[in-house]
N, C-alpha and C. Protein backbone atom coordinates (compact mmCIF):
# COMPACT_ATOMS: atom_id res chain seq x y z
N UNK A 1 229.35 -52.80 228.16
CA UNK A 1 229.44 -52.19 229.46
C UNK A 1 228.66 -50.88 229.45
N UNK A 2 228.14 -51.12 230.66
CA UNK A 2 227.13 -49.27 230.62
C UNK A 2 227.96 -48.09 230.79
N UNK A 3 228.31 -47.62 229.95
CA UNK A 3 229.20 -46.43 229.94
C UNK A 3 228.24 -44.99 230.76
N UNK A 4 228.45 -44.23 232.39
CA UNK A 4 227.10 -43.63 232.57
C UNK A 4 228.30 -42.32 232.66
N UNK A 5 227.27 -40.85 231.91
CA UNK A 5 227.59 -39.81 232.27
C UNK A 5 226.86 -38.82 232.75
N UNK A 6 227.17 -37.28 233.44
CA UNK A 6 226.04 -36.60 233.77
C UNK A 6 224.89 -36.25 233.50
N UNK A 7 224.83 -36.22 231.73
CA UNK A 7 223.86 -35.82 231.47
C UNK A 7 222.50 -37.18 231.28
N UNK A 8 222.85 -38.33 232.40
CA UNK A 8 221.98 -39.12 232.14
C UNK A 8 221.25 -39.18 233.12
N UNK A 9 219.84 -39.28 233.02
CA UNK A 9 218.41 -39.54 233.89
C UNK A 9 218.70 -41.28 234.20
N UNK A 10 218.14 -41.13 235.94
CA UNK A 10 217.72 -42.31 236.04
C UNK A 10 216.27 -42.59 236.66
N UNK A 11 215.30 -43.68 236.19
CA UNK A 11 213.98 -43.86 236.20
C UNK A 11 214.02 -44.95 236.75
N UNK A 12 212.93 -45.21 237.79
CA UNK A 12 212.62 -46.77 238.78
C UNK A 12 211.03 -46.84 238.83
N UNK A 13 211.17 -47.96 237.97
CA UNK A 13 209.66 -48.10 237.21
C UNK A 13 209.03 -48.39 238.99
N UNK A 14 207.94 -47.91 239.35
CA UNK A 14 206.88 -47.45 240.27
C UNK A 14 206.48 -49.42 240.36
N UNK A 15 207.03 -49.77 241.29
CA UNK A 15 206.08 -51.17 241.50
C UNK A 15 207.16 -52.86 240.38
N UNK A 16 206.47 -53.55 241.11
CA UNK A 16 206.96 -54.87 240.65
C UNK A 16 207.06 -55.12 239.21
N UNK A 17 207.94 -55.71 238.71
CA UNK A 17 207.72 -56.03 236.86
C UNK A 17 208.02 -57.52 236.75
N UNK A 18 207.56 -58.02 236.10
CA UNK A 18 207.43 -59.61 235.83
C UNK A 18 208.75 -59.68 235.04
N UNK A 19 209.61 -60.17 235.36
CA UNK A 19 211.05 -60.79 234.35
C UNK A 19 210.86 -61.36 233.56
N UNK A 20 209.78 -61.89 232.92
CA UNK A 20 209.67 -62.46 231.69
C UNK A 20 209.74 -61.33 230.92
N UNK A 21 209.82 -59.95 230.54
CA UNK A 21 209.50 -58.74 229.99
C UNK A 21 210.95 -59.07 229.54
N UNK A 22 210.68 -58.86 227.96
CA UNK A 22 212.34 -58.18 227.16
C UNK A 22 212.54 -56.90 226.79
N UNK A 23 213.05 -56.25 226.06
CA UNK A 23 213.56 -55.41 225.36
C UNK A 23 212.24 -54.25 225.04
N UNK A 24 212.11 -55.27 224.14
CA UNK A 24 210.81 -54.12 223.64
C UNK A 24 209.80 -53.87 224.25
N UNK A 25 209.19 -54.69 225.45
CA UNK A 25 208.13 -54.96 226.08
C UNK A 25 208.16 -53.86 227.01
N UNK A 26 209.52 -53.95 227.72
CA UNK A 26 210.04 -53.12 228.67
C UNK A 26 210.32 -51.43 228.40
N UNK A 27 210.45 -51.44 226.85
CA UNK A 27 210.55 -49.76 226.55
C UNK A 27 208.98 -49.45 226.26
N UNK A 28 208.38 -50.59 226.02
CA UNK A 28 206.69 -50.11 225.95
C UNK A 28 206.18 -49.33 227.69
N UNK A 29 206.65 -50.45 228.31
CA UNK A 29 206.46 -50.18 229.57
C UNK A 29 206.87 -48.31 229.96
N UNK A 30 208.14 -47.74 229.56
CA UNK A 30 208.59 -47.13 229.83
C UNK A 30 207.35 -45.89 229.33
N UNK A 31 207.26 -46.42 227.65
CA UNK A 31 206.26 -45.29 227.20
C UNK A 31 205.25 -45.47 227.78
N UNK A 32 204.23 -46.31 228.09
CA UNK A 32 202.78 -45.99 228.65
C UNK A 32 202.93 -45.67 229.98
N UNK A 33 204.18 -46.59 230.79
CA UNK A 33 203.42 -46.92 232.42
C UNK A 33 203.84 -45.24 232.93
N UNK A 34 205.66 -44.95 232.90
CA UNK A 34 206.42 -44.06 232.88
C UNK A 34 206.50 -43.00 232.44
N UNK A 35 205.76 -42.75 231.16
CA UNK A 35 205.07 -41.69 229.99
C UNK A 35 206.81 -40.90 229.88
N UNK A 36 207.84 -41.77 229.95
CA UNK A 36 209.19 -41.31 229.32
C UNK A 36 209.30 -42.07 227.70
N UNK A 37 210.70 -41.60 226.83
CA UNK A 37 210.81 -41.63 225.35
C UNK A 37 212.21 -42.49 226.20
N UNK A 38 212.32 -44.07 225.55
CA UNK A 38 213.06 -45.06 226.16
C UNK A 38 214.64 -44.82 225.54
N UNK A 39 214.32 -44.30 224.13
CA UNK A 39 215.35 -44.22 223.17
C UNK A 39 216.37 -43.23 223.79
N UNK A 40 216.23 -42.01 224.72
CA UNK A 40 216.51 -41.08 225.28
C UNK A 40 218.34 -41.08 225.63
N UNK A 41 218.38 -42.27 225.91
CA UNK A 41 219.96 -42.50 226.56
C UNK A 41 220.09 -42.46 228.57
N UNK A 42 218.35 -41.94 228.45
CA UNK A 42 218.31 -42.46 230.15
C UNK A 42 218.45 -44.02 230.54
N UNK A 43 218.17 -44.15 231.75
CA UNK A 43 218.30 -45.21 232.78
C UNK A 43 217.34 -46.04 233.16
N UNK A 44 217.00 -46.87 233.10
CA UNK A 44 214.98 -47.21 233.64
C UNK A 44 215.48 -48.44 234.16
N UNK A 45 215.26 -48.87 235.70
CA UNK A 45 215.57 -49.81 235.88
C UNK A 45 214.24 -50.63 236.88
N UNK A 46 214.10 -51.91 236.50
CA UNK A 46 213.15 -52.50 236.98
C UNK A 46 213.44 -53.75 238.07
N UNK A 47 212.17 -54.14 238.76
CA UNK A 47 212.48 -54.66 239.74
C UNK A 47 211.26 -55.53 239.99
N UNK A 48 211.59 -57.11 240.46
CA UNK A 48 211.05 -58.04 240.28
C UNK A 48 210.23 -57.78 241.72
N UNK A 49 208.98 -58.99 241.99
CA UNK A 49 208.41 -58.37 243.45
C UNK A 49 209.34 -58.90 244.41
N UNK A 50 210.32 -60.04 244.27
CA UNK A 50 210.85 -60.34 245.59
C UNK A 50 212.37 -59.36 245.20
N UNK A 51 212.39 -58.75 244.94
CA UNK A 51 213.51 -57.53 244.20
C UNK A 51 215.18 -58.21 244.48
N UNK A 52 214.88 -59.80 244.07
CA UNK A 52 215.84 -60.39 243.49
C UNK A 52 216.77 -60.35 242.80
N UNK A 53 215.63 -59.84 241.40
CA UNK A 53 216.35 -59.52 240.38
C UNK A 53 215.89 -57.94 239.83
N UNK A 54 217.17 -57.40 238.44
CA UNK A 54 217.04 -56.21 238.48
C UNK A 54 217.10 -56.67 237.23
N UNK A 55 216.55 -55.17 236.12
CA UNK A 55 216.83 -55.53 234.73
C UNK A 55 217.15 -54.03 234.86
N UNK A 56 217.47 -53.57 234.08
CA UNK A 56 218.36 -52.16 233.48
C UNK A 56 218.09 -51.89 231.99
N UNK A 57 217.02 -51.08 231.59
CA UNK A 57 216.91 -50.79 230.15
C UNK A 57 217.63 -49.66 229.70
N UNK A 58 218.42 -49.43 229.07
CA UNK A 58 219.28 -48.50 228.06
C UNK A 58 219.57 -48.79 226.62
N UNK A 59 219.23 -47.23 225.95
CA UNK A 59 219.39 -47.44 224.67
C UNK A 59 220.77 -45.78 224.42
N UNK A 60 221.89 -46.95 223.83
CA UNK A 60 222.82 -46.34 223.23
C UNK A 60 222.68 -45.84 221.38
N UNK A 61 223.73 -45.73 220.73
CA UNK A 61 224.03 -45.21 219.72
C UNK A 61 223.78 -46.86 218.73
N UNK A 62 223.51 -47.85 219.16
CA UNK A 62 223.77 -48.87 218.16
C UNK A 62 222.33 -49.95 218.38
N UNK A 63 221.87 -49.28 219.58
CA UNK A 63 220.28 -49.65 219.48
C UNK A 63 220.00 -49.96 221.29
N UNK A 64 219.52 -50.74 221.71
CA UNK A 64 218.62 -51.07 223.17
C UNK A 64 219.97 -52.27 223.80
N UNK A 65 220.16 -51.30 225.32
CA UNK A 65 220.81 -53.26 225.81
C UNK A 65 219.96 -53.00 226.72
N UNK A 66 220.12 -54.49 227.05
CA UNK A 66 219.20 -55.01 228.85
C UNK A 66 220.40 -55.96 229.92
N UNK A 67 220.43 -55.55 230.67
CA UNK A 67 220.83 -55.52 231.52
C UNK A 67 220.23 -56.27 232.57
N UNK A 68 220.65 -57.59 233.52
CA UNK A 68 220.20 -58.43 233.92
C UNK A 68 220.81 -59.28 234.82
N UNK A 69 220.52 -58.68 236.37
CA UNK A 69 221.16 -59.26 237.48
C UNK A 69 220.10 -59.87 238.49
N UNK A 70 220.37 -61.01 239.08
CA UNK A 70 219.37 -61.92 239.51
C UNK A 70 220.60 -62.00 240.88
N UNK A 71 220.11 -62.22 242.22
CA UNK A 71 220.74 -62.10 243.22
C UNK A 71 220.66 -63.39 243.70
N UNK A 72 221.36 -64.42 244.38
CA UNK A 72 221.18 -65.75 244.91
C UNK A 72 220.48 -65.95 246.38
N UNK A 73 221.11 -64.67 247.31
CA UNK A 73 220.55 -64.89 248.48
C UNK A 73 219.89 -63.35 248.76
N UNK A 74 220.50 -62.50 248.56
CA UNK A 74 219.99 -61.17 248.80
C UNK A 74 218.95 -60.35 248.24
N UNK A 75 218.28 -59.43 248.40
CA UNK A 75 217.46 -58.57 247.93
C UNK A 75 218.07 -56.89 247.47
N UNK A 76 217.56 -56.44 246.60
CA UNK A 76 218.24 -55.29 246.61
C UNK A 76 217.69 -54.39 247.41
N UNK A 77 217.79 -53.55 247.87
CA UNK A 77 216.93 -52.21 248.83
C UNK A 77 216.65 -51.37 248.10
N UNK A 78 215.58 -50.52 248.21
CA UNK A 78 215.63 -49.36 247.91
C UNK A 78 215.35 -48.09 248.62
């Protein structure tokens, strides 16, 4: 479970991301596209082009989770 407290940043990667992207692909993303340090304990959350689906990159104390919600009928807003 994402445990979130104040002292955490949240980041919305700029533009569409292909869901085939995992873990590591996605904290690459963070370092080149985002020019943020993924390991940080911030928030980076990405978004497919029909913004269907969401992925959520966070890295805790025991290494990287991903996070991964796909919507059936709705879109998310932003």
């Amino acid at each position: 479970m994402l445990g979130l407290n104040p002292s955490m940043r949240f980041y919305l990667c700029e533009g569409p991301v292909d869901m085939r992207k995992g873990i590591f692909t996605l904290a690459e993303l963070v370092r080149k596209i985002m020019g943020k340090e993924p390991s940080t304990g911030d928030i980076f959350i990405f978004l497919s082009k029909d913004r269907r689906n969401i992925k959520i990159l966070h890295h805790d104390t025991g290494g990287y989770v991903l996070y991964w919600k796909k919507l059936d009928k709705d879109r998310f807003l932003l």
